[in-house]
N, C-alpha and C. Protein backbone atom coordinates (compact mmCIF):
# COMPACT_ATOMS: atom_id res chain seq x y z
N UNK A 1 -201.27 -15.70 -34.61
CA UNK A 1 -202.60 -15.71 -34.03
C UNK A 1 -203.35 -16.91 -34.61
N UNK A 2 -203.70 -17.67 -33.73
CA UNK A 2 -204.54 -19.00 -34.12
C UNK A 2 -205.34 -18.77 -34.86
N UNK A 3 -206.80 -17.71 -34.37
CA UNK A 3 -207.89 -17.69 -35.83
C UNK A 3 -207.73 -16.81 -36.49
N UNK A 4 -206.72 -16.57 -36.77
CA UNK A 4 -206.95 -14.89 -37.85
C UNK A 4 -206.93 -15.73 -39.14
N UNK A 5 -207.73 -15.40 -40.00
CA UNK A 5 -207.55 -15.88 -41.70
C UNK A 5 -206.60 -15.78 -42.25
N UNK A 6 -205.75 -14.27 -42.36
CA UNK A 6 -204.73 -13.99 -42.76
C UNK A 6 -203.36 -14.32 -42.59
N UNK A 7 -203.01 -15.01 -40.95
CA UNK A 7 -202.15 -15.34 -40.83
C UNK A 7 -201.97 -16.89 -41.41
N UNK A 8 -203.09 -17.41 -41.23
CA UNK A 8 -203.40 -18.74 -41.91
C UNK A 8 -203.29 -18.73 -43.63
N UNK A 9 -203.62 -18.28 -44.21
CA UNK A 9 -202.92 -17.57 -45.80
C UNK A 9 -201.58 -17.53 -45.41
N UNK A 10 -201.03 -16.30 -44.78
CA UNK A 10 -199.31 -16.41 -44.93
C UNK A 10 -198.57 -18.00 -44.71
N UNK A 11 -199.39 -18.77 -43.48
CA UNK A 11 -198.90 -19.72 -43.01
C UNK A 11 -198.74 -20.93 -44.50
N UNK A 12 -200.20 -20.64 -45.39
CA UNK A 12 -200.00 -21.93 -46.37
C UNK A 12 -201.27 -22.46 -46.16
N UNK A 13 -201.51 -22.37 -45.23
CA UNK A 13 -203.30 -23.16 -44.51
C UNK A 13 -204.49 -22.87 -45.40
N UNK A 14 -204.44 -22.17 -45.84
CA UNK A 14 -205.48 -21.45 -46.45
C UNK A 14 -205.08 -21.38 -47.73
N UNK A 15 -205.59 -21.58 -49.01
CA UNK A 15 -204.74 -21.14 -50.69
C UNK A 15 -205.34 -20.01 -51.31
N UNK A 16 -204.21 -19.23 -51.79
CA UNK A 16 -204.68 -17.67 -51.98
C UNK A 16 -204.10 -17.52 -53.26
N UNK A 17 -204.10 -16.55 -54.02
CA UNK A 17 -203.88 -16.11 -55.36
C UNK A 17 -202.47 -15.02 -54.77
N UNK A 18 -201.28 -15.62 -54.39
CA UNK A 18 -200.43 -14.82 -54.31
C UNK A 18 -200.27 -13.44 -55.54
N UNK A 19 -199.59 -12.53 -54.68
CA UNK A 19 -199.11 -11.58 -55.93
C UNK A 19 -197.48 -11.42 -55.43
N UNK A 20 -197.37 -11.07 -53.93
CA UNK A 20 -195.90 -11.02 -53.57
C UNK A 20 -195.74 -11.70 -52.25
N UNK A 21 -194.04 -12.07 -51.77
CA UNK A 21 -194.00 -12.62 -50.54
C UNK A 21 -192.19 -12.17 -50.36
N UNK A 22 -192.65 -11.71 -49.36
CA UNK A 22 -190.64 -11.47 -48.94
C UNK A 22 -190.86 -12.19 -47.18
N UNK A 23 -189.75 -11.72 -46.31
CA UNK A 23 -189.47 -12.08 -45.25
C UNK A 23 -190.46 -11.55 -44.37
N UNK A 24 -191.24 -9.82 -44.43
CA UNK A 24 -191.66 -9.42 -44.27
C UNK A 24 -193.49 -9.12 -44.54
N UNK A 25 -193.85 -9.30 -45.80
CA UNK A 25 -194.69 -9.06 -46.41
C UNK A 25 -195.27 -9.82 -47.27
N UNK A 26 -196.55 -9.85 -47.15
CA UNK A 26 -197.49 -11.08 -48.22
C UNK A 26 -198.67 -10.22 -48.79
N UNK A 27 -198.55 -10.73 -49.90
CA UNK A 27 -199.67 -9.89 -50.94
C UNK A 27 -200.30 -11.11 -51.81
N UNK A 28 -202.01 -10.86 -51.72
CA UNK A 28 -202.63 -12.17 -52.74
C UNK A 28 -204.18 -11.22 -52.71
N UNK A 29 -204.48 -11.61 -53.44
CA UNK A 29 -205.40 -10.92 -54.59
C UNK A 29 -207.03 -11.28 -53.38
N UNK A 30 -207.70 -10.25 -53.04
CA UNK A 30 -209.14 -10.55 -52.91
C UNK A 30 -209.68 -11.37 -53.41
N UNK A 31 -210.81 -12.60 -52.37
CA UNK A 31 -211.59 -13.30 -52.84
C UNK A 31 -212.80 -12.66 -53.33
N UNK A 32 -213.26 -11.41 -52.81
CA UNK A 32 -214.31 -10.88 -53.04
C UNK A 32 -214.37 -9.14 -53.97
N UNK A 33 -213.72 -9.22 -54.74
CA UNK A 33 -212.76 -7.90 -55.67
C UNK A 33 -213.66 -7.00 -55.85
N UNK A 34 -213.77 -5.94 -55.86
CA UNK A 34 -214.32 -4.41 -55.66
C UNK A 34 -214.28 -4.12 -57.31
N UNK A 35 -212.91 -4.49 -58.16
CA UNK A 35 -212.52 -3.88 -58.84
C UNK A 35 -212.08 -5.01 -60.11
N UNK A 36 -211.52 -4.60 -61.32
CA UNK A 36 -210.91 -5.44 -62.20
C UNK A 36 -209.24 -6.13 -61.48
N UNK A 37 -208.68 -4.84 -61.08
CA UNK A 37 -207.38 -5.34 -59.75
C UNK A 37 -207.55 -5.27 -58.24
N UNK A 38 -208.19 -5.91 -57.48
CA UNK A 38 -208.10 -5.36 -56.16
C UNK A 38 -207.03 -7.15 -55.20
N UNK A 39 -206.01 -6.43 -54.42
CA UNK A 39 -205.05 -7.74 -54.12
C UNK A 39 -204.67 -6.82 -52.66
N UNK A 40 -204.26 -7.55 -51.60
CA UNK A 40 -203.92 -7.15 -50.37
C UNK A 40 -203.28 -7.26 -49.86
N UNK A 41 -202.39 -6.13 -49.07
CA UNK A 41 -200.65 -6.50 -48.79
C UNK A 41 -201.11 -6.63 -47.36
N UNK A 42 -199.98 -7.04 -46.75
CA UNK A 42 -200.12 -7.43 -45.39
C UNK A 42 -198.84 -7.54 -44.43
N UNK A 43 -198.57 -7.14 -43.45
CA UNK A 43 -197.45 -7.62 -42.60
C UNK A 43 -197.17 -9.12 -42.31
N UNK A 44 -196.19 -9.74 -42.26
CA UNK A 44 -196.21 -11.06 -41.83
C UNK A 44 -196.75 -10.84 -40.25
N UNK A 45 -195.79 -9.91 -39.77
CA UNK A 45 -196.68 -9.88 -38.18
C UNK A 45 -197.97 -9.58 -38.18
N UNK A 46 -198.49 -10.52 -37.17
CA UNK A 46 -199.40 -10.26 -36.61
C UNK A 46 -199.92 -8.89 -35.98
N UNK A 47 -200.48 -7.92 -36.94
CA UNK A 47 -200.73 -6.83 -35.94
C UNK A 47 -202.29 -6.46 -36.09
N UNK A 48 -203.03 -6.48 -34.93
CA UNK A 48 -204.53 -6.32 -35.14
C UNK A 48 -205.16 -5.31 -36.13
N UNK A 49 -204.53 -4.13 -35.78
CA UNK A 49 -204.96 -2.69 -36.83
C UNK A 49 -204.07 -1.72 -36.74
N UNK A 50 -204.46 -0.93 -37.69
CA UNK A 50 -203.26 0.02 -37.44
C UNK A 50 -203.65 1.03 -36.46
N UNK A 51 -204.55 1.12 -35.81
CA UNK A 51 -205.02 1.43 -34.18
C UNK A 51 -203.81 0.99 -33.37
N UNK A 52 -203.69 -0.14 -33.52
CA UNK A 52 -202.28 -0.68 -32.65
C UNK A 52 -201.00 -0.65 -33.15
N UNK A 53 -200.98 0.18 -33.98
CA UNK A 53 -198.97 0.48 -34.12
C UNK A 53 -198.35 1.11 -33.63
N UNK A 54 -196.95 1.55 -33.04
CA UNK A 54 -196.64 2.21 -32.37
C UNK A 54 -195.32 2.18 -33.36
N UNK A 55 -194.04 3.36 -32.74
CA UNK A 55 -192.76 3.39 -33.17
C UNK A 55 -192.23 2.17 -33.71
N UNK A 56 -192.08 0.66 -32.67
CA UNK A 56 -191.80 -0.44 -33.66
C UNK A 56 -191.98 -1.14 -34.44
N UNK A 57 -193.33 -0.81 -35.24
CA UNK A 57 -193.91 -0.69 -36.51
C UNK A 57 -192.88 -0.23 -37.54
N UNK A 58 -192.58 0.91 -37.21
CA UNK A 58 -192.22 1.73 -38.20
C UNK A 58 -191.55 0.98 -39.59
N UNK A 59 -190.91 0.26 -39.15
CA UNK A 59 -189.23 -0.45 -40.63
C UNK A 59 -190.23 -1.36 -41.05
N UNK A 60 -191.69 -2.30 -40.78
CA UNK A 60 -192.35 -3.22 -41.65
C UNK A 60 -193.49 -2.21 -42.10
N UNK A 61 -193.94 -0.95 -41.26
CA UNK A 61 -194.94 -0.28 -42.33
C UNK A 61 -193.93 1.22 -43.57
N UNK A 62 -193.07 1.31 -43.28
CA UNK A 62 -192.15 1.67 -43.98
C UNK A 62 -192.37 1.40 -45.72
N UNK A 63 -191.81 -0.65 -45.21
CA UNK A 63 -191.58 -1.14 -46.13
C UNK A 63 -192.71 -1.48 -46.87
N UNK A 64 -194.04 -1.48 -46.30
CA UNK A 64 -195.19 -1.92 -46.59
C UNK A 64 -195.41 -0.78 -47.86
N UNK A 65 -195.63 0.14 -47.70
CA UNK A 65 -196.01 1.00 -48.06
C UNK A 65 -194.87 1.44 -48.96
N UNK A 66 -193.66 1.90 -49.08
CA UNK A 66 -192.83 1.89 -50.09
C UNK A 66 -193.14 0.51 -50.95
N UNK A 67 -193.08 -0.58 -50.88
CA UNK A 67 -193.52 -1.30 -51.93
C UNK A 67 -195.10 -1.82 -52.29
N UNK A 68 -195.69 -0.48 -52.31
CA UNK A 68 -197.56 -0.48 -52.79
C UNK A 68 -197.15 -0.37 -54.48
N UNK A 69 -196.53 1.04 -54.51
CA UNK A 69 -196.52 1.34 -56.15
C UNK A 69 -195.91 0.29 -56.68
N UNK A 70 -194.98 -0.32 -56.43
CA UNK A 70 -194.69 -1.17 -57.47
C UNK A 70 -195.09 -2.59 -57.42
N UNK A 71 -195.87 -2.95 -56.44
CA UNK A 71 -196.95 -4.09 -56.67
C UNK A 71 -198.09 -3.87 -57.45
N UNK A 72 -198.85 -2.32 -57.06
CA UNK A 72 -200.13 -2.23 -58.31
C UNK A 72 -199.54 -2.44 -59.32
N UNK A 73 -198.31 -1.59 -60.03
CA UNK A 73 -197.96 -1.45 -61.39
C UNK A 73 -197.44 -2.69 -62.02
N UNK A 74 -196.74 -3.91 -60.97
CA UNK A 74 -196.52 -5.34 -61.28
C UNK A 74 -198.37 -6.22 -61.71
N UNK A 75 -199.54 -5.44 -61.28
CA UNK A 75 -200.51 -6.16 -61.40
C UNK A 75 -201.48 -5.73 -62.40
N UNK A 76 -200.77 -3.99 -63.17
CA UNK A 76 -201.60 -3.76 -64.11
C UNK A 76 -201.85 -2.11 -63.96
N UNK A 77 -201.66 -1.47 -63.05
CA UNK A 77 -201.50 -0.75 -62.36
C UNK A 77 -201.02 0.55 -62.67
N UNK A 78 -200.32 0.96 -63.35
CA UNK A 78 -199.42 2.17 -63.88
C UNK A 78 -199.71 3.21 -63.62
N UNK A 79 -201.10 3.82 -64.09
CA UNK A 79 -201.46 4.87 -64.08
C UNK A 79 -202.48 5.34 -62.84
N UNK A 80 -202.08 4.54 -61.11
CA UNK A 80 -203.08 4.96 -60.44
C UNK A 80 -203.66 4.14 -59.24
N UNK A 81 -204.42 3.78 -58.82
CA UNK A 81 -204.80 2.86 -57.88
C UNK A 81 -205.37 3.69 -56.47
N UNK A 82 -206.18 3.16 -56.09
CA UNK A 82 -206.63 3.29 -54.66
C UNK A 82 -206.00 2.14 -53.15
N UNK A 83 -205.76 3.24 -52.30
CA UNK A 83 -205.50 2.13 -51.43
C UNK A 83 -206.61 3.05 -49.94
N UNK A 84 -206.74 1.61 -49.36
CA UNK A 84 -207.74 1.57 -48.70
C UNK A 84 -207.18 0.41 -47.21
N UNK A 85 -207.54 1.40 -45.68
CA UNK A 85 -206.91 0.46 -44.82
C UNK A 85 -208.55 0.99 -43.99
N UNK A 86 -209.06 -0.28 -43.48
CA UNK A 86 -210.30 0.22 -42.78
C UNK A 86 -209.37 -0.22 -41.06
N UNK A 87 -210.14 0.39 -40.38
CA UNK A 87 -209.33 0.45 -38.80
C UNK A 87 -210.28 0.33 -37.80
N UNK A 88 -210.58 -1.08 -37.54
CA UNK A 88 -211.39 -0.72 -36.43
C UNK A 88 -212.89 -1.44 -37.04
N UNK A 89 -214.14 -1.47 -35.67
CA UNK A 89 -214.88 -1.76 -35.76
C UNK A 89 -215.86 -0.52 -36.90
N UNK A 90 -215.29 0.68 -36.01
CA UNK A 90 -216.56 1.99 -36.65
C UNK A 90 -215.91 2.23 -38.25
N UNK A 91 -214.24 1.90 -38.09
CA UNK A 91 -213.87 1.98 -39.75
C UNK A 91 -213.94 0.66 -40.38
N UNK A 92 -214.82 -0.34 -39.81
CA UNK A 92 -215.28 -1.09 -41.10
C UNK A 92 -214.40 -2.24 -41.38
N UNK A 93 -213.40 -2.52 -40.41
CA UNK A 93 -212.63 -3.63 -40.15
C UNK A 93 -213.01 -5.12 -40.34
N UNK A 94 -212.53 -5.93 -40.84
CA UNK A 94 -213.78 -6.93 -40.96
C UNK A 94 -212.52 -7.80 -40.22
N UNK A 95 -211.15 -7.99 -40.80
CA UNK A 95 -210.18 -8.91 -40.83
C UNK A 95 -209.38 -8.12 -39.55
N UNK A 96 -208.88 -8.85 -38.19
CA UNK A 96 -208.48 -7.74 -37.73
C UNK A 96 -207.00 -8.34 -38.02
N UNK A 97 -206.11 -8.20 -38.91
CA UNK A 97 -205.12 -8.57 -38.82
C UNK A 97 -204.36 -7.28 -40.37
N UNK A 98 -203.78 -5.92 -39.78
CA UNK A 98 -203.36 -4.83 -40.42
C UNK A 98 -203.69 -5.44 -42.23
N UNK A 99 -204.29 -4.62 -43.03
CA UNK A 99 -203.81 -4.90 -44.70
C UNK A 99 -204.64 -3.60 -44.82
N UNK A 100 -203.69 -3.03 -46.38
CA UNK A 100 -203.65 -2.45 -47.15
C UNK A 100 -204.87 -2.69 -48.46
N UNK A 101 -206.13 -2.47 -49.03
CA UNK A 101 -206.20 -2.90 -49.78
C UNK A 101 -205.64 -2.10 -51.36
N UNK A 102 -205.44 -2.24 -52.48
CA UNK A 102 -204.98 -1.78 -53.68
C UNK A 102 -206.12 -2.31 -54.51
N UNK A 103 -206.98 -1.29 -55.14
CA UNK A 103 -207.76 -1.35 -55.75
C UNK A 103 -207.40 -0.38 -57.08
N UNK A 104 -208.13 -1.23 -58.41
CA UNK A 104 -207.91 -0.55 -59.77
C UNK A 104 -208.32 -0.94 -60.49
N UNK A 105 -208.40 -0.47 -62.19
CA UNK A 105 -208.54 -0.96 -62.98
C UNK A 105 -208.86 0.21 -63.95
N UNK A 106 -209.19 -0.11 -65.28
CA UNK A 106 -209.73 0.47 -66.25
C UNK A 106 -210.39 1.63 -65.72
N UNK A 107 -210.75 2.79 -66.57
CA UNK A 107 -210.93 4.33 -65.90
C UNK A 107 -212.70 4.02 -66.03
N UNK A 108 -212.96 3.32 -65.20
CA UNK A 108 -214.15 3.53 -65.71
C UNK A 108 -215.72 4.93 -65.17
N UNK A 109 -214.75 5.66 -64.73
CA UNK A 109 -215.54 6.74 -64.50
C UNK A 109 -214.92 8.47 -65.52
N UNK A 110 -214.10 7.67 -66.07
CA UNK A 110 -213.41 8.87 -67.07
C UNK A 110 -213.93 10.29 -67.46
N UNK A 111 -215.42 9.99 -67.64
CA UNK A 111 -215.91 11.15 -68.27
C UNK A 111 -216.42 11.71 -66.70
N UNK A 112 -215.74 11.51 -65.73
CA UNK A 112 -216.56 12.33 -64.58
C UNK A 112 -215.41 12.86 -63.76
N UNK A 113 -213.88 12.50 -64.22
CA UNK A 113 -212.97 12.76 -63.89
C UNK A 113 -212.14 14.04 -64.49
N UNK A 114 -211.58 15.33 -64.08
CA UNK A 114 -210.63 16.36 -64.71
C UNK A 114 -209.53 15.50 -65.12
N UNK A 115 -209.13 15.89 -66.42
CA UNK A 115 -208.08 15.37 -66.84
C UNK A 115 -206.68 16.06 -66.84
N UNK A 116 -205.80 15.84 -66.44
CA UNK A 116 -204.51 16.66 -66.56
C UNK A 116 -204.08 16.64 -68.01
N UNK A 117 -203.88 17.94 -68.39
CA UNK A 117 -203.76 18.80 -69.57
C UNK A 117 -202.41 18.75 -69.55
């Protein structure tokens, strides 16, 4: 897709704070971070949202998503993380090109959290 940002990042066009890259999948760190870790995986394809996936999705969001945990925990990650996919105009979509975000860091709400005993 000509103007999507993201594909322009995968392409090289754009310079990003990689975290991962296979045949399939590109991951580089938020310009604008929520968090102490927040970094964003992505399909190499082009897919607008996940509004638009269907069955032949399946083997790149598969893989997307089997390799979340071990990208947070490659970035600091171990004990946890949020992931976050907004969809759409009413869900807050800004980029329309599918990502995952992975957000984390330090507990910093600890004392408002149950702890497992």
């Amino acid at each position: 897709m000509n103007d999507c940002i993201f594909c322009k990042i995968i392409a090289g066009e754009i310079p990003c704070k990689k975290v991962y890259e296979d045949d399939d999948l590109f991951a580089f760190h938020d310009i604008n971070p929520m968090a102490p870790v927040h970094f964003m995986v992505v399909p190499k394809q082009h897919i607008a949202s996940l509004a638009e996936t269907d069955a032949s999705h399946a083997p790149v969001l598969g893989k997307l998503f089997a390799k979340l945990g071990e990208l947070a925990k490659s970035q600091g990650l171990p004990d946890g993380f949020r992931t976050i996919i907004n969809t759409g105009r009413v869900g807050r979509q800004e980029v329309y090109h599918l990502h995952v975000h992975i957000v984390g860091g330090p507990d910093q709400l600890g004392h408002m959290l149950p702890r497992n005993k």
